[in-house]
N, C-alpha and C. Protein backbone atom coordinates (compact mmCIF):
# COMPACT_ATOMS: atom_id res chain seq x y z
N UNK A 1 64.85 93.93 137.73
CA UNK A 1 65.33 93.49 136.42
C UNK A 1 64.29 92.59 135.74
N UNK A 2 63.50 92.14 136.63
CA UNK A 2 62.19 90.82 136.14
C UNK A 2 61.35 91.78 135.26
N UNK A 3 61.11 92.82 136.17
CA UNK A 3 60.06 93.69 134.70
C UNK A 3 60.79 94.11 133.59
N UNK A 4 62.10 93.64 133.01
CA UNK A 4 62.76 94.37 131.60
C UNK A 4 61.37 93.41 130.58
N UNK A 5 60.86 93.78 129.67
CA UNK A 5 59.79 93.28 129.06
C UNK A 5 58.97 92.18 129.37
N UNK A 6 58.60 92.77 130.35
CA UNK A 6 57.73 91.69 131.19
C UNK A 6 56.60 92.88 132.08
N UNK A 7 55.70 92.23 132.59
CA UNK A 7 54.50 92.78 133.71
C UNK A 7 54.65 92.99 134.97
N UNK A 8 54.29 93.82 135.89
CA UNK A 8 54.37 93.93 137.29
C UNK A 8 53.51 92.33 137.56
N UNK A 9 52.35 92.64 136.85
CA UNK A 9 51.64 91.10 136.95
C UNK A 9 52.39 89.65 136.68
N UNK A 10 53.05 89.37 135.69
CA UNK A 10 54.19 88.29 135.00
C UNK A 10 55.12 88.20 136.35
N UNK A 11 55.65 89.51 136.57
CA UNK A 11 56.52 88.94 138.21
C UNK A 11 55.80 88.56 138.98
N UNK A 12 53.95 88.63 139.12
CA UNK A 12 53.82 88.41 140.70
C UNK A 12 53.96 86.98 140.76
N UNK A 13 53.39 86.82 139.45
CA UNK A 13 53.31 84.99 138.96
C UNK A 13 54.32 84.26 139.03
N UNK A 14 54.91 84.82 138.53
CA UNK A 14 56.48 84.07 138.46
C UNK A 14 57.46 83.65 139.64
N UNK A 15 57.31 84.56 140.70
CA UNK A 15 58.12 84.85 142.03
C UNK A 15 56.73 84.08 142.74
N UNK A 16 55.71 83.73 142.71
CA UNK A 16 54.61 83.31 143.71
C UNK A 16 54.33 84.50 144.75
N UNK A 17 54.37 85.62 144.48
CA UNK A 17 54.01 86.71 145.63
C UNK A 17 52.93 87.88 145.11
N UNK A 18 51.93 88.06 145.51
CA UNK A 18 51.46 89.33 145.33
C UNK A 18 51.91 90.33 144.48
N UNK A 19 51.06 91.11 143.57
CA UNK A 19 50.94 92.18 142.83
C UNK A 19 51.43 93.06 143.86
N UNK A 20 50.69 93.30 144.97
CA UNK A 20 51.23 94.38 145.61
C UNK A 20 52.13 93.96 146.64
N UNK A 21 52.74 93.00 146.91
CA UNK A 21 54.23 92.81 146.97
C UNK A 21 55.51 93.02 146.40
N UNK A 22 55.04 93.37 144.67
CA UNK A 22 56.26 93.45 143.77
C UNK A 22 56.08 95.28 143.82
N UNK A 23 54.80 95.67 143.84
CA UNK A 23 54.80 96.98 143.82
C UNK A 23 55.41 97.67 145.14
N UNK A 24 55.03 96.86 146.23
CA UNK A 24 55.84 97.59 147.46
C UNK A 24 57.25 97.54 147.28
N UNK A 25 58.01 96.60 146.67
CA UNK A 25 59.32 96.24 146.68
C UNK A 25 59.58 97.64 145.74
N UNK A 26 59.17 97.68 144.53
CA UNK A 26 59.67 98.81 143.57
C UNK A 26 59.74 99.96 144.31
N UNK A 27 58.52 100.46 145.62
CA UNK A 27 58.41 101.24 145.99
C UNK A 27 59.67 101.45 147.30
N UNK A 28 60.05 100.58 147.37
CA UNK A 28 61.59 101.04 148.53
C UNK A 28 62.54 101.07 147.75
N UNK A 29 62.99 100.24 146.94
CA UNK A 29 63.81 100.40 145.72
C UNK A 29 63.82 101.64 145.21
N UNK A 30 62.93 102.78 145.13
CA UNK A 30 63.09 103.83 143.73
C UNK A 30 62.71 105.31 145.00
N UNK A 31 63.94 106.14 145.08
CA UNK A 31 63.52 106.95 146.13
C UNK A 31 62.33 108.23 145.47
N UNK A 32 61.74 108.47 146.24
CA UNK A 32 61.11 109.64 145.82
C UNK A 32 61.22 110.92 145.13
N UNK A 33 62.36 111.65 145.43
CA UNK A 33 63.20 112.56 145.39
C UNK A 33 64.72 112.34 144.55
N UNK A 34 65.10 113.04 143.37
CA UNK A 34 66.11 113.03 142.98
C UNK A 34 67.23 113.67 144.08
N UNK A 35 68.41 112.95 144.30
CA UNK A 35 69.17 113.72 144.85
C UNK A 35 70.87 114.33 143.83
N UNK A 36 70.21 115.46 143.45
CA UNK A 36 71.08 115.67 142.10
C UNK A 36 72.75 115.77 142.42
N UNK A 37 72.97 115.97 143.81
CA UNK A 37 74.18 115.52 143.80
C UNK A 37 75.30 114.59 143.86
N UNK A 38 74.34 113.45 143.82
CA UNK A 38 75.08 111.89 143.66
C UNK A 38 74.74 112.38 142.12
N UNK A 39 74.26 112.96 141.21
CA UNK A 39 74.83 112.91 139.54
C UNK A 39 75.75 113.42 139.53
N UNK A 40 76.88 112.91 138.53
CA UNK A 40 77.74 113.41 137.86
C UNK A 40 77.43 114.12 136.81
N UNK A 41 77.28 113.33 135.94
CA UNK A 41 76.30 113.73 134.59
C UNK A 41 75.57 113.29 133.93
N UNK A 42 74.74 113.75 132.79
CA UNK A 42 73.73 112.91 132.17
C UNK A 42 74.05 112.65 130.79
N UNK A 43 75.23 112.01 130.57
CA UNK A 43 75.59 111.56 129.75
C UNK A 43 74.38 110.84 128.43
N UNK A 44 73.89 110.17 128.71
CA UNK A 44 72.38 109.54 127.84
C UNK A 44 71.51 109.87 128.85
N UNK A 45 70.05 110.00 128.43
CA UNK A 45 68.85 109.93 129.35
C UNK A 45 68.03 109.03 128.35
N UNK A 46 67.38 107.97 129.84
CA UNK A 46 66.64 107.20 128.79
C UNK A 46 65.16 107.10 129.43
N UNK A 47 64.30 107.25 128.71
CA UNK A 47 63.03 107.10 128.93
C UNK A 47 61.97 105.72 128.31
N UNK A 48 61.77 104.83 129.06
CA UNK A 48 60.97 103.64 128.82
C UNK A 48 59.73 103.63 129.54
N UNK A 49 59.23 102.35 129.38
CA UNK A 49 58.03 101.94 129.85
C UNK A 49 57.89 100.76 130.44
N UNK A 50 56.64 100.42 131.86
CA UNK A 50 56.66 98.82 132.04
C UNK A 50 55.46 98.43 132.13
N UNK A 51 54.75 97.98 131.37
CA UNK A 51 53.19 97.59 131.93
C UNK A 51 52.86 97.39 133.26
N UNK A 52 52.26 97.81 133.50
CA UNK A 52 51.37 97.90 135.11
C UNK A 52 50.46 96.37 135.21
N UNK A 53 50.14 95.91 134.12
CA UNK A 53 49.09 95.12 133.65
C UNK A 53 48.83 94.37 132.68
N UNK A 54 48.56 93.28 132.49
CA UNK A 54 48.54 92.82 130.64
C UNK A 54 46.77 93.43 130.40
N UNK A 55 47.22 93.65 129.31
CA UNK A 55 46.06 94.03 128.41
C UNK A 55 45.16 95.05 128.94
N UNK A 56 45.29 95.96 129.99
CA UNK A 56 44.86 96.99 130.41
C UNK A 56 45.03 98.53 130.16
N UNK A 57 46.45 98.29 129.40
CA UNK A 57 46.90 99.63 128.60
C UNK A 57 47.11 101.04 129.74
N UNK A 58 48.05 100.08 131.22
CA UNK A 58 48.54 100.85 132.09
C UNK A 58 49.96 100.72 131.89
N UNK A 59 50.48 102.20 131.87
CA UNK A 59 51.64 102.12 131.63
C UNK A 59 52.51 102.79 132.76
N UNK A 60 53.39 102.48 132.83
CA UNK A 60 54.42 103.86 133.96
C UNK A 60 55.68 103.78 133.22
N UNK A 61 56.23 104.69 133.04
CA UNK A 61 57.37 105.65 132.31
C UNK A 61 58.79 105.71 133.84
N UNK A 62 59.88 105.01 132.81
CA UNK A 62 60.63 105.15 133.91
C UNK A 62 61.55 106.03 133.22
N UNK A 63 62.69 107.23 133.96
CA UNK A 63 63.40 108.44 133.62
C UNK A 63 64.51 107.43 133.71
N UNK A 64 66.01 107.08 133.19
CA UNK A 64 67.16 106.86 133.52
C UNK A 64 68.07 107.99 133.15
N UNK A 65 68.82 107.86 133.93
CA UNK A 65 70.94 108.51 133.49
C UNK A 65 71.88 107.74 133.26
N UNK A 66 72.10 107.54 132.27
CA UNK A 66 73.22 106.64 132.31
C UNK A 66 74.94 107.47 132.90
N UNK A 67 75.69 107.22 133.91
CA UNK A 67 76.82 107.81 134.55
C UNK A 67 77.84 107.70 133.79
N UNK A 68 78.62 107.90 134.58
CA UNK A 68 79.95 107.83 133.71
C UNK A 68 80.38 106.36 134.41
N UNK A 69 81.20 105.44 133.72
CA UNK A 69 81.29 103.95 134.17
C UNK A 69 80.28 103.40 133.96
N UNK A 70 79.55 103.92 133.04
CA UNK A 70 78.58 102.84 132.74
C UNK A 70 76.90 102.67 133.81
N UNK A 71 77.17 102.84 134.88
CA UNK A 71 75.79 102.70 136.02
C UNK A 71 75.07 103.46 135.86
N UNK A 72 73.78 103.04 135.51
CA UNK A 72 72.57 103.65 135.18
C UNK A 72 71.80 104.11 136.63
N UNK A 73 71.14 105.50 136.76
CA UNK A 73 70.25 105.53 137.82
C UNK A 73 69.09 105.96 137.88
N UNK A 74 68.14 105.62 138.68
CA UNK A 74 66.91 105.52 138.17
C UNK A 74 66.63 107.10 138.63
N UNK A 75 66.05 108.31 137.50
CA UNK A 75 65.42 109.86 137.74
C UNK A 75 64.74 110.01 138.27
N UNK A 76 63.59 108.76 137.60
CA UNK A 76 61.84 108.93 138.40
C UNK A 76 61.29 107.84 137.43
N UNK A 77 60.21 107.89 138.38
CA UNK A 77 58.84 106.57 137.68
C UNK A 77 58.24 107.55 137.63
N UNK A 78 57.29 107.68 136.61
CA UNK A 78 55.84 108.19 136.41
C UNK A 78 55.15 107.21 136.58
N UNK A 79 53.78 107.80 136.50
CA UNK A 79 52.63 107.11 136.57
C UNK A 79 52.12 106.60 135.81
N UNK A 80 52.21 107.71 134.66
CA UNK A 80 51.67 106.98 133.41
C UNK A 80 52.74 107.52 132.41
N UNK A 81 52.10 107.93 131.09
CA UNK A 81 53.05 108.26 129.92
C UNK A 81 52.68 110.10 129.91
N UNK A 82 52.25 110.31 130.36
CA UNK A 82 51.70 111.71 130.19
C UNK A 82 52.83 112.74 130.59
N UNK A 83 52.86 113.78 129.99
CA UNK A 83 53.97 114.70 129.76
C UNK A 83 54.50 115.63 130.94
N UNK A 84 55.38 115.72 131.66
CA UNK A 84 55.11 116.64 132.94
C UNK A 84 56.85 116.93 133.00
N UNK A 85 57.08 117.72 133.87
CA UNK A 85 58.30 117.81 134.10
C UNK A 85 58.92 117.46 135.30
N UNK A 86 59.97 116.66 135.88
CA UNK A 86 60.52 116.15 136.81
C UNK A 86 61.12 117.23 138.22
N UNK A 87 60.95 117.19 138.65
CA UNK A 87 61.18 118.32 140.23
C UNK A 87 62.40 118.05 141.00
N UNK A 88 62.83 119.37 140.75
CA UNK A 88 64.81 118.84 141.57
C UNK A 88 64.41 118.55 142.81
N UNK A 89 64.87 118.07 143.65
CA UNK A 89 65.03 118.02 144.77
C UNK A 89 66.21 119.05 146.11
């Protein structure tokens, strides 16, 4: 939730831990693989962004679903902003 308009960098600062401490954390947090049968439906899909970096102009693109009840789940992270299509699982 620390990166909602904020930096992977801004959290490392903020929490006192490593860049690639906040990145390992995202990385157990966000599974690899959609598993399309925990969706119900895709009621909204939302597509954002979180800086990787200040002032480096790295971006990663995150996929959401918003469910029914409201709980959002995360589709996929990209890497960057670049156009591709997401892979069922």
């Amino acid at each position: 939730m620390q990166l909602i308009n904020s930096t992977i960098e801004d959290v490392s600062l903020k929490e006192e831990v490593g860049y690639d401490a906040v990145v390992g954390a995202l990385n157990r947090l966000i599974e690899p693989k959609i598993n399309w049968d925990e969706i119900d439906e895709i009621g909204t899909l939302g597509i954002d962004e979180i800086s990787r970096s200040k002032g480096r102009k790295k971006f990663s693109a995150i996929i959401t679903a918003r469910q029914p009840k409201g709980k959002v789940r995360i589709l996929g992270v990209l890497p960057d902003r670049k156009k591709r299509r997401l892979r069922h699982s």
